[in-house]
Every structure is written in structure tokens, then in C-alpha cells.
C-alpha atoms as a PDB file:
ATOM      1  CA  UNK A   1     173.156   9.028 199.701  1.00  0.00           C
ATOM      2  CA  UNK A   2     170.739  11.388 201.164  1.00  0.00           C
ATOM      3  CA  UNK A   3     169.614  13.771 198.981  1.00  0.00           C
ATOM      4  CA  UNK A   4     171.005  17.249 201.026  1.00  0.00           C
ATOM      5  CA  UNK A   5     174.546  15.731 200.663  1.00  0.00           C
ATOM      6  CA  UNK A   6     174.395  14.741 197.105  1.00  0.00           C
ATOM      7  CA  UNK A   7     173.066  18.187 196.560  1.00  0.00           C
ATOM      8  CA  UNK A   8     176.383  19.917 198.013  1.00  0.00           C
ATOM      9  CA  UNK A   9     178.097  17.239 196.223  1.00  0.00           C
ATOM     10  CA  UNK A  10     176.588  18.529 192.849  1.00  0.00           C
ATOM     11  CA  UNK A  11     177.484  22.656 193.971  1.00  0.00           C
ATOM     12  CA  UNK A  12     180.903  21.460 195.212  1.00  0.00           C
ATOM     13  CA  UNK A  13     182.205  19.380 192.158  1.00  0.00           C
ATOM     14  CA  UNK A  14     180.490  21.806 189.850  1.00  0.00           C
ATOM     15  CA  UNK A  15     182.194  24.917 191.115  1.00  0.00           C
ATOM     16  CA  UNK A  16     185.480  23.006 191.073  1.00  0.00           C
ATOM     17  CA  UNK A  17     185.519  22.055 187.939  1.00  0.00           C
ATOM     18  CA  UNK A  18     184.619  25.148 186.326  1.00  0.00           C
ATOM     19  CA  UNK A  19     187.763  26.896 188.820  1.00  0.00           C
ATOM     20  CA  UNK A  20     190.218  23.889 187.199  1.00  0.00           C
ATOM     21  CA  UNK A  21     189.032  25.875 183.776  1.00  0.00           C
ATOM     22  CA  UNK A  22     189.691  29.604 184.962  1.00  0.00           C
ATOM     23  CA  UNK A  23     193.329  27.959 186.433  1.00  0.00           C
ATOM     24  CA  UNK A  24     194.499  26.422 183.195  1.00  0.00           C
ATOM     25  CA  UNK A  25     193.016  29.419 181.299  1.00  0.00           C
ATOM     26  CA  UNK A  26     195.049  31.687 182.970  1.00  0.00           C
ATOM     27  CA  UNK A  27     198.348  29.717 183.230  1.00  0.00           C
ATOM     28  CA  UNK A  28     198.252  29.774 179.423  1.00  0.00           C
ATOM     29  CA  UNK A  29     197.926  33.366 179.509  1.00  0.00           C
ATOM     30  CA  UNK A  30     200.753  33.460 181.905  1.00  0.00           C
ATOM     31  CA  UNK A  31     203.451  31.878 180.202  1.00  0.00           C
ATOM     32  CA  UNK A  32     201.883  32.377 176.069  1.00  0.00           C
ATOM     33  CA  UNK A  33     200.623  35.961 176.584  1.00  0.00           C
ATOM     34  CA  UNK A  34     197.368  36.308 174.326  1.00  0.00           C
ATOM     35  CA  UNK A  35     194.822  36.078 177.308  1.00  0.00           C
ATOM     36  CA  UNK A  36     191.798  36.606 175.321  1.00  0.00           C
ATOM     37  CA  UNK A  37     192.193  33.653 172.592  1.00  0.00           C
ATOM     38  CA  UNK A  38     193.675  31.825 175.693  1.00  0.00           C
ATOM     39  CA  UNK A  39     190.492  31.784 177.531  1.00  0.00           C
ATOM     40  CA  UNK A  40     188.673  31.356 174.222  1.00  0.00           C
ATOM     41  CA  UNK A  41     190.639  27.776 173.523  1.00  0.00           C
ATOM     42  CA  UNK A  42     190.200  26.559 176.783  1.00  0.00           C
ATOM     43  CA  UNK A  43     186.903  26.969 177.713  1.00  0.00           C
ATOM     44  CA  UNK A  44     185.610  25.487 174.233  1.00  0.00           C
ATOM     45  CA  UNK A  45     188.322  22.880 174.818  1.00  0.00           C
ATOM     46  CA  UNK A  46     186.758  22.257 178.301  1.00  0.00           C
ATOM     47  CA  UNK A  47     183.137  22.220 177.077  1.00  0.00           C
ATOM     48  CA  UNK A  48     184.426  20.144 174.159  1.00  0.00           C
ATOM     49  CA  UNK A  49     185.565  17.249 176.092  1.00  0.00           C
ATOM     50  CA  UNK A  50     183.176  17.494 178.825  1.00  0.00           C
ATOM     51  CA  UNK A  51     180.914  16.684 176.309  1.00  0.00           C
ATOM     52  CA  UNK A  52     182.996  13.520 174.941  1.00  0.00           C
ATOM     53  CA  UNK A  53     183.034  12.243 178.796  1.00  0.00           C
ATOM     54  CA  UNK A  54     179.541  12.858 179.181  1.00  0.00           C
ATOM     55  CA  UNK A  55     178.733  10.859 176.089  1.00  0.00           C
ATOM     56  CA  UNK A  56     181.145   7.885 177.204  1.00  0.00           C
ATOM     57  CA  UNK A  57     179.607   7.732 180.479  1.00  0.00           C
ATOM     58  CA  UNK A  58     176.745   7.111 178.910  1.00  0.00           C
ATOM     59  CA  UNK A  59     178.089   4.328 176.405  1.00  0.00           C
ATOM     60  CA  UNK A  60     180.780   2.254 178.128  1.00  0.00           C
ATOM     61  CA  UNK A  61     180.946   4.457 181.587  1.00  0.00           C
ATOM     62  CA  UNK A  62     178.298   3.536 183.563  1.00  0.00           C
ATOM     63  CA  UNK A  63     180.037   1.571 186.200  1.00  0.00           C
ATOM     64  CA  UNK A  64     181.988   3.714 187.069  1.00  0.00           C
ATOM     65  CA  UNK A  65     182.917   4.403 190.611  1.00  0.00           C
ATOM     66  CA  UNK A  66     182.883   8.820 190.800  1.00  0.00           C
ATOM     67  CA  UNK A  67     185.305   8.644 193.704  1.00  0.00           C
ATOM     68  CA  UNK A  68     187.898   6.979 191.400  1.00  0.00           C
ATOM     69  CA  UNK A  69     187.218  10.106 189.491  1.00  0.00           C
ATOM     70  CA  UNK A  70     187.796  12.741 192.248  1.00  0.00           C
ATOM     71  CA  UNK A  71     191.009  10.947 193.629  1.00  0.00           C
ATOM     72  CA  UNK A  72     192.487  11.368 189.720  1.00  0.00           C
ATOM     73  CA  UNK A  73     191.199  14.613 189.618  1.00  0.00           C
ATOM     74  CA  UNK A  74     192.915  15.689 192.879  1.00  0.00           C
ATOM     75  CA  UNK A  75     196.223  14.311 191.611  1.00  0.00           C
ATOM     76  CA  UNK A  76     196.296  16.041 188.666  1.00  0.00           C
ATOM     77  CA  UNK A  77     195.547  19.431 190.683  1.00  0.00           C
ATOM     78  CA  UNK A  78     198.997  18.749 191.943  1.00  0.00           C
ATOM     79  CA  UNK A  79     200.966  19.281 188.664  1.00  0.00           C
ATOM     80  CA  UNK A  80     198.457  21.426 186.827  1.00  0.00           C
ATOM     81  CA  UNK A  81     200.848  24.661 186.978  1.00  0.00           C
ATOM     82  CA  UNK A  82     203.591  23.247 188.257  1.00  0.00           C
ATOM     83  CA  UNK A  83     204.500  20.929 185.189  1.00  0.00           C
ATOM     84  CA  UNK A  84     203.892  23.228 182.329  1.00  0.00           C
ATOM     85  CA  UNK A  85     205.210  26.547 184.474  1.00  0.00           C
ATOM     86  CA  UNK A  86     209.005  23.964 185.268  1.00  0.00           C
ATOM     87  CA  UNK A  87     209.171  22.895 181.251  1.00  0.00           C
ATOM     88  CA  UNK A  88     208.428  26.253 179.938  1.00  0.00           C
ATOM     89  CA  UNK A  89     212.384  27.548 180.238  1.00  0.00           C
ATOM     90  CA  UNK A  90     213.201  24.622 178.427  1.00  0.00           C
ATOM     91  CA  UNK A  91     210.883  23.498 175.969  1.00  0.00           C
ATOM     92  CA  UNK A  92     207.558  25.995 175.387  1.00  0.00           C
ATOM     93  CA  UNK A  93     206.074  23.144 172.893  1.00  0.00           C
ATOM     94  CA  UNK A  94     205.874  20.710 176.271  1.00  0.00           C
ATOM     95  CA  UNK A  95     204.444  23.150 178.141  1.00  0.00           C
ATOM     96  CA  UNK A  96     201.914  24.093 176.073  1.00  0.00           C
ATOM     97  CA  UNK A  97     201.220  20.700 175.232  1.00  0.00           C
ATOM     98  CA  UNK A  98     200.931  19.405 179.196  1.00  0.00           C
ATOM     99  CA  UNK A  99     198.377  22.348 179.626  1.00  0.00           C
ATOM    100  CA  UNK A 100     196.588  21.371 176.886  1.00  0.00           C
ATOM    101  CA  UNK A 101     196.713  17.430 178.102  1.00  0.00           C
ATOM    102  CA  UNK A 102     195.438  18.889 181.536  1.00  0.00           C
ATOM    103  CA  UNK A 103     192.662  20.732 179.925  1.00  0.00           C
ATOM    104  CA  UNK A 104     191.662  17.826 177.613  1.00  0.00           C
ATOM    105  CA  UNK A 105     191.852  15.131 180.795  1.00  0.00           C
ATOM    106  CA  UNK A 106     190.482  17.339 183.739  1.00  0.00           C
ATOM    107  CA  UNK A 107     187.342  18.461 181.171  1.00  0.00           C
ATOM    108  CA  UNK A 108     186.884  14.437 180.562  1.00  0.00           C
ATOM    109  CA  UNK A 109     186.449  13.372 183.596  1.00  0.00           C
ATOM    110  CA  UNK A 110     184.578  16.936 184.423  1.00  0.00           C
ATOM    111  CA  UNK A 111     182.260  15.484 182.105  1.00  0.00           C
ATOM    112  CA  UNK A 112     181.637  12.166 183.797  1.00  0.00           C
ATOM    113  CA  UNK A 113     180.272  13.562 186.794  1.00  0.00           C
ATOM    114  CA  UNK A 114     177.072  15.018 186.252  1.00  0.00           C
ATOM    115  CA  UNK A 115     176.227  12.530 183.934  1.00  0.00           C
ATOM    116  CA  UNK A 116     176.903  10.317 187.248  1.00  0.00           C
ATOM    117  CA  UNK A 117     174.644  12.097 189.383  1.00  0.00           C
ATOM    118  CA  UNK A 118     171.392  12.534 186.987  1.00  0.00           C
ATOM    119  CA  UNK A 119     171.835   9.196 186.687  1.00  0.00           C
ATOM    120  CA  UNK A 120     171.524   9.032 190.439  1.00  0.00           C
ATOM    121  CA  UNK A 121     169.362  11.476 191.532  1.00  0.00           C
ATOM    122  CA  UNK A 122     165.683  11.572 191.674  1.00  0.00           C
ATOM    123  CA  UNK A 123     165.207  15.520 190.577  1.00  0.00           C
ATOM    124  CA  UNK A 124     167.048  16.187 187.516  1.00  0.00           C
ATOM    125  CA  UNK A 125     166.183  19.587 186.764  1.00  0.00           C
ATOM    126  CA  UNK A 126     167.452  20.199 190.223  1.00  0.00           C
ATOM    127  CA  UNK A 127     170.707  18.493 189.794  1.00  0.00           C
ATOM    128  CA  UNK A 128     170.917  20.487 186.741  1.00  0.00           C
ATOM    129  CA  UNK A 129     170.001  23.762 188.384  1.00  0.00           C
ATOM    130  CA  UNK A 130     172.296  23.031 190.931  1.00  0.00           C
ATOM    131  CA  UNK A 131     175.265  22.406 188.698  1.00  0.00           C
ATOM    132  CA  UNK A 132     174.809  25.583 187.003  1.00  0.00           C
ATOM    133  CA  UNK A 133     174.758  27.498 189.850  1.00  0.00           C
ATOM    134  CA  UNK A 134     177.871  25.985 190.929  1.00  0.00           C
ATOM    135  CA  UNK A 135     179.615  26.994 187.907  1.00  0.00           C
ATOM    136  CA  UNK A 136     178.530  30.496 187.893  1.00  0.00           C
ATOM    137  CA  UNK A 137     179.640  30.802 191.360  1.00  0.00           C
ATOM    138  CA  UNK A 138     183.365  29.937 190.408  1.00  0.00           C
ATOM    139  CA  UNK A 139     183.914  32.486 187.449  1.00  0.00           C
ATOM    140  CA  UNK A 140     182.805  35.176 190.501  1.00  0.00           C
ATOM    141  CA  UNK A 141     185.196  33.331 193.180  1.00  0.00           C
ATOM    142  CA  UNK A 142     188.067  32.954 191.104  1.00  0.00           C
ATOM    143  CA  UNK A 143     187.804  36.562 189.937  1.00  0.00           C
ATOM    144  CA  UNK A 144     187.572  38.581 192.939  1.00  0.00           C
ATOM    145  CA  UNK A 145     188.899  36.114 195.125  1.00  0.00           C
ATOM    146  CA  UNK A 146     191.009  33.164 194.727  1.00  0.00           C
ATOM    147  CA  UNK A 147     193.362  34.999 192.134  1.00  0.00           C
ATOM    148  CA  UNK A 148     193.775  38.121 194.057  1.00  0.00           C
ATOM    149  CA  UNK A 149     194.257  37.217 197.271  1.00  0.00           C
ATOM    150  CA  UNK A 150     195.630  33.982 197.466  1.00  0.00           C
ATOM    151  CA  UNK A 151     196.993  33.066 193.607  1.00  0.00           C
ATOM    152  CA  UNK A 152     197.055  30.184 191.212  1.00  0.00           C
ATOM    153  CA  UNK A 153     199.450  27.699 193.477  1.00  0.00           C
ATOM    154  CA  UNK A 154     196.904  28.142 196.253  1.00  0.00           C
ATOM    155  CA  UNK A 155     193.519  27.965 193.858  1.00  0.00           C
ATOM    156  CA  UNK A 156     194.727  24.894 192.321  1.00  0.00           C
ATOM    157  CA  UNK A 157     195.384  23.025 195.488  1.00  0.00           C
ATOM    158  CA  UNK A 158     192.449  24.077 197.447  1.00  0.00           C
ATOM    159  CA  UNK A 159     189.818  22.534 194.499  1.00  0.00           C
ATOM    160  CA  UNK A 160     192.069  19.752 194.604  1.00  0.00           C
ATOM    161  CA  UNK A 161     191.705  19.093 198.295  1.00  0.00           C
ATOM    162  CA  UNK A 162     187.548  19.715 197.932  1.00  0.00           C
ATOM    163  CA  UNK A 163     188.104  16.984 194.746  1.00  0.00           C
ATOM    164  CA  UNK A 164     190.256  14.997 197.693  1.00  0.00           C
ATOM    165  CA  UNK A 165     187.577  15.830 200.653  1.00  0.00           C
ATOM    166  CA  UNK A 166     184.841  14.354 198.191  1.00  0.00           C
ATOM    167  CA  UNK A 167     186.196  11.397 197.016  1.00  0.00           C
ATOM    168  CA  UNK A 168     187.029  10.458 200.701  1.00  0.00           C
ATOM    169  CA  UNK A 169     183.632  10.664 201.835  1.00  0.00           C
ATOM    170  CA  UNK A 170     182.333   8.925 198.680  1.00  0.00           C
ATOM    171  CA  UNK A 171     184.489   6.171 199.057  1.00  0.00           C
ATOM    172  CA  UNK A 172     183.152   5.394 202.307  1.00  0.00           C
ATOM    173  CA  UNK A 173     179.736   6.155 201.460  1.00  0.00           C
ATOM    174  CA  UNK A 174     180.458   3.246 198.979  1.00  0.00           C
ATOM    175  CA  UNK A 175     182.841   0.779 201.295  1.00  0.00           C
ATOM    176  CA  UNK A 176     181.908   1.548 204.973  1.00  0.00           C
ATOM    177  CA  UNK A 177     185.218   1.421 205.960  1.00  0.00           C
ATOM    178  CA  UNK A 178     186.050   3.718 208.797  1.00  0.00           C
ATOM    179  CA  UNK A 179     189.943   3.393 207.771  1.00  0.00           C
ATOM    180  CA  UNK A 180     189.316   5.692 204.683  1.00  0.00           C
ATOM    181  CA  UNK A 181     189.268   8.586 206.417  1.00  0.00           C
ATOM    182  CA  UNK A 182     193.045   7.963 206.777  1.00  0.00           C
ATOM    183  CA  UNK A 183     193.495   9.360 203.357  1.00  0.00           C
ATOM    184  CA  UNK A 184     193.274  12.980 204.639  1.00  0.00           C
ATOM    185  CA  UNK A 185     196.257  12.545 206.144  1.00  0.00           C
ATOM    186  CA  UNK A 186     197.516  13.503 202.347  1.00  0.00           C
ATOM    187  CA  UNK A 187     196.298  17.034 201.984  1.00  0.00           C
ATOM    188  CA  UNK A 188     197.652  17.498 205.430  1.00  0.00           C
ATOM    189  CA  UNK A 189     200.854  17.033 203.980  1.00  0.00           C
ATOM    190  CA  UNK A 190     200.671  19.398 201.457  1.00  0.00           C
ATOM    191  CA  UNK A 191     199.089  22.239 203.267  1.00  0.00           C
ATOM    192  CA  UNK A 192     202.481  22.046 205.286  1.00  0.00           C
ATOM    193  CA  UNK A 193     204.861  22.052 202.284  1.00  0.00           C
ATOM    194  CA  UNK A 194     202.947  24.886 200.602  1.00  0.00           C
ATOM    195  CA  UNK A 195     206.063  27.323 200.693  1.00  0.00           C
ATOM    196  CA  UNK A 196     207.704  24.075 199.194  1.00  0.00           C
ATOM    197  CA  UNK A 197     205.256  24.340 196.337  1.00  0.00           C
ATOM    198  CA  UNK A 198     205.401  28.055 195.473  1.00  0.00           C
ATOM    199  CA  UNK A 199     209.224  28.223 195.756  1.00  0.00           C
ATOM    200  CA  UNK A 200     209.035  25.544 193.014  1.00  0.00           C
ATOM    201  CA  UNK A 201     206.599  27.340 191.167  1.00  0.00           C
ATOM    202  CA  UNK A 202     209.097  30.436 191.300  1.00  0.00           C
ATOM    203  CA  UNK A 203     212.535  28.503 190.455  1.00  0.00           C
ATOM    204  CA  UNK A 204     210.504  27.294 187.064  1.00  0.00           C
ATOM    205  CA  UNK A 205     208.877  30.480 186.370  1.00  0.00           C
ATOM    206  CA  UNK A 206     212.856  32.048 186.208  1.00  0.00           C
ATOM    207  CA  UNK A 207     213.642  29.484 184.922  1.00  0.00           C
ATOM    208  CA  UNK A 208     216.766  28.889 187.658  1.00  0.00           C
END
């Protein structure tokens, strides 16, 4: 992989992951009220297990193909508010507890991807850099503009489809099969049932 591309890679993934944090963190808030200790259990949740996929990656990970990681990780973007927003009329302990399995599994496999690409990449410090730049980037996106002018639905499926977009490319970078590039066919399909989406979103929200 040329080193420009895995660059973007590293910015792209970073700032993703860090938005998956600021989307949980405020669905919590949402539906539990409390948006200070909220934000306080999720992102040391999220740095938490980060930190236990970083150290498996290192111990029984290493094989691991990343764009098995960002097609999971897309996936999951899918019923990140929608689950625990539908259960919350009838069961707040399942909510809460499917936002807290999303937090717990997104932050895992978070953590396996940097670990992925220093082990990859030539410059290190860069990668690093790179990452946190990413990161810091998303807690100023999010904030002024994914929240306010678009909303959680939207946020959530748009660092899905860059998770999606990724994993596509990687897994031809790895396979060299033109065919892949089928796959986008997917997002496509949910771009067009986004009014689908949100009127979900709504109906479990009232809880009607």
C-alpha cells in the first residue's frame, strides 16, 4: 500500500472511530439524561477497551485481516442508535446494556487498528501523529457539524459508510479482485431508505 493512501487510511479510520464515541456518548445522554457522567463512562469505556484490542492484536491478533474489521464495524453502525433507541420503551436495562455492548465492541476493534498499521508502516511517529490528528478533528466535526446539521441517524451512517468505503478498497488491495467493488452497491441502498431509517428511529423514540 503506498504510503499517501495508508496515510488517509490512518486520518480516516481515526476520525471515525473517535465520531462512533461522541455517537454512543450522546445516545446515552439522550435516552438516560446525565450527559456529563455519560460522556465520562464512555470515553474511559472506549479508551478502556481500545486498549484491551490493542494488547490482543499484539498477542493472538496479528493475522488479522483490518478489512474484516471495517466491514464489522460498518454493520454495527447500522444498529448503534437504532437498537438501544427501539428497546428503550420497553426495557431501559436492554438498552442501556446494547449501548454499552456497542461501546465495549466498536472500542475493541477501534483498538485493533492502529496497532495494525504501526505494525505496517515504516514511520511510526507519523502514523501516530496522524492518528491523533484524526481524532481531534472528530470531537470539532461532530460538535459544530454532524450533530447540528445533519443529527445522530445521519452521523452514524456516514462513518459507517467511510468504515464500508475502506474496507472495500482494502479488500481489494488484499485480493485483486475487481468484483469487490460490487459491495458498494450496499450503502447505496441505505442512502435511499434513509427516511426509512429516521422514521424508525422516531416510532422507537415514542415509543409507538
Amino acid at each position: 500500500m503506498k504510503r499517501s493512501m495508508m496515510n488517509l487510511f490512518i486520518f480516516i479510520l481515526s476520525f471515525a472511530s473517535m465520531s462512533y464515541e461522541f455517537v454512543l456518548s450522546h445516545t446515552l445522554s439522550i435516552l438516560f439524561g446525565d450527559l456529563v457522567t455519560h460522556y465520562i463512562l464512555t470515553t474511559s469505556c472506549f479508551i478502556f477497551f481500545m486498549g484491551i484490542g490493542a494488547w490482543c492484536y499484539d498477542q493472538k491478533l496479528k493475522k488479522i485481516k483490518l478489512f474484516k474489521v471495517e466491514y464489522l464495524l460498518s454493520c454495527l453502525s447500522l444498529f448503534i442508535i437504532l437498537l438501544p433507541v427501539m428497546s428503550f420503551n420497553f426495557n431501559e436495562s436492554i438498552s442501556f446494556s446494547l449501548l454499552m455492548f456497542f461501546i465495549i465492541t466498536i472500542a475493541f476493534l477501534t483498538g485493533i487498528e492502529l496497532p495494525w498499521f504501526l505494525a505496517h508502516s515504516k514511520e511510526p511517529l507519523k502514523t501516530l501523529g496522524i492518528d491523533y490528528l484524526g481524532m481531534g478533528l472528530a470531537g470539532l466535526v461532530f460538535g459544530y457539524i454532524f450533530l447540528p446539521l445533519f443529527g445522530l441517524m445521519e452521523t452514524a451512517l456516514f462513518i459507517g459508510g467511510l468504515n464500508f468505503l475502506l474496507a472495500v478498497i482494502l479488500h481489494y488491495h488484499e485480493s485483486k479482485k475487481k468484483w469487490i467493488f460490487v459491495f458498494l452497491i450496499f450503502p447505496a441502498i441505505i442512502l435511499f431508505h434513509l427516511d426509512d431509517f429516521n422514521q424508525l428511529l422516531a416510532r422507537g423514540y415514542l415509543g409507538i
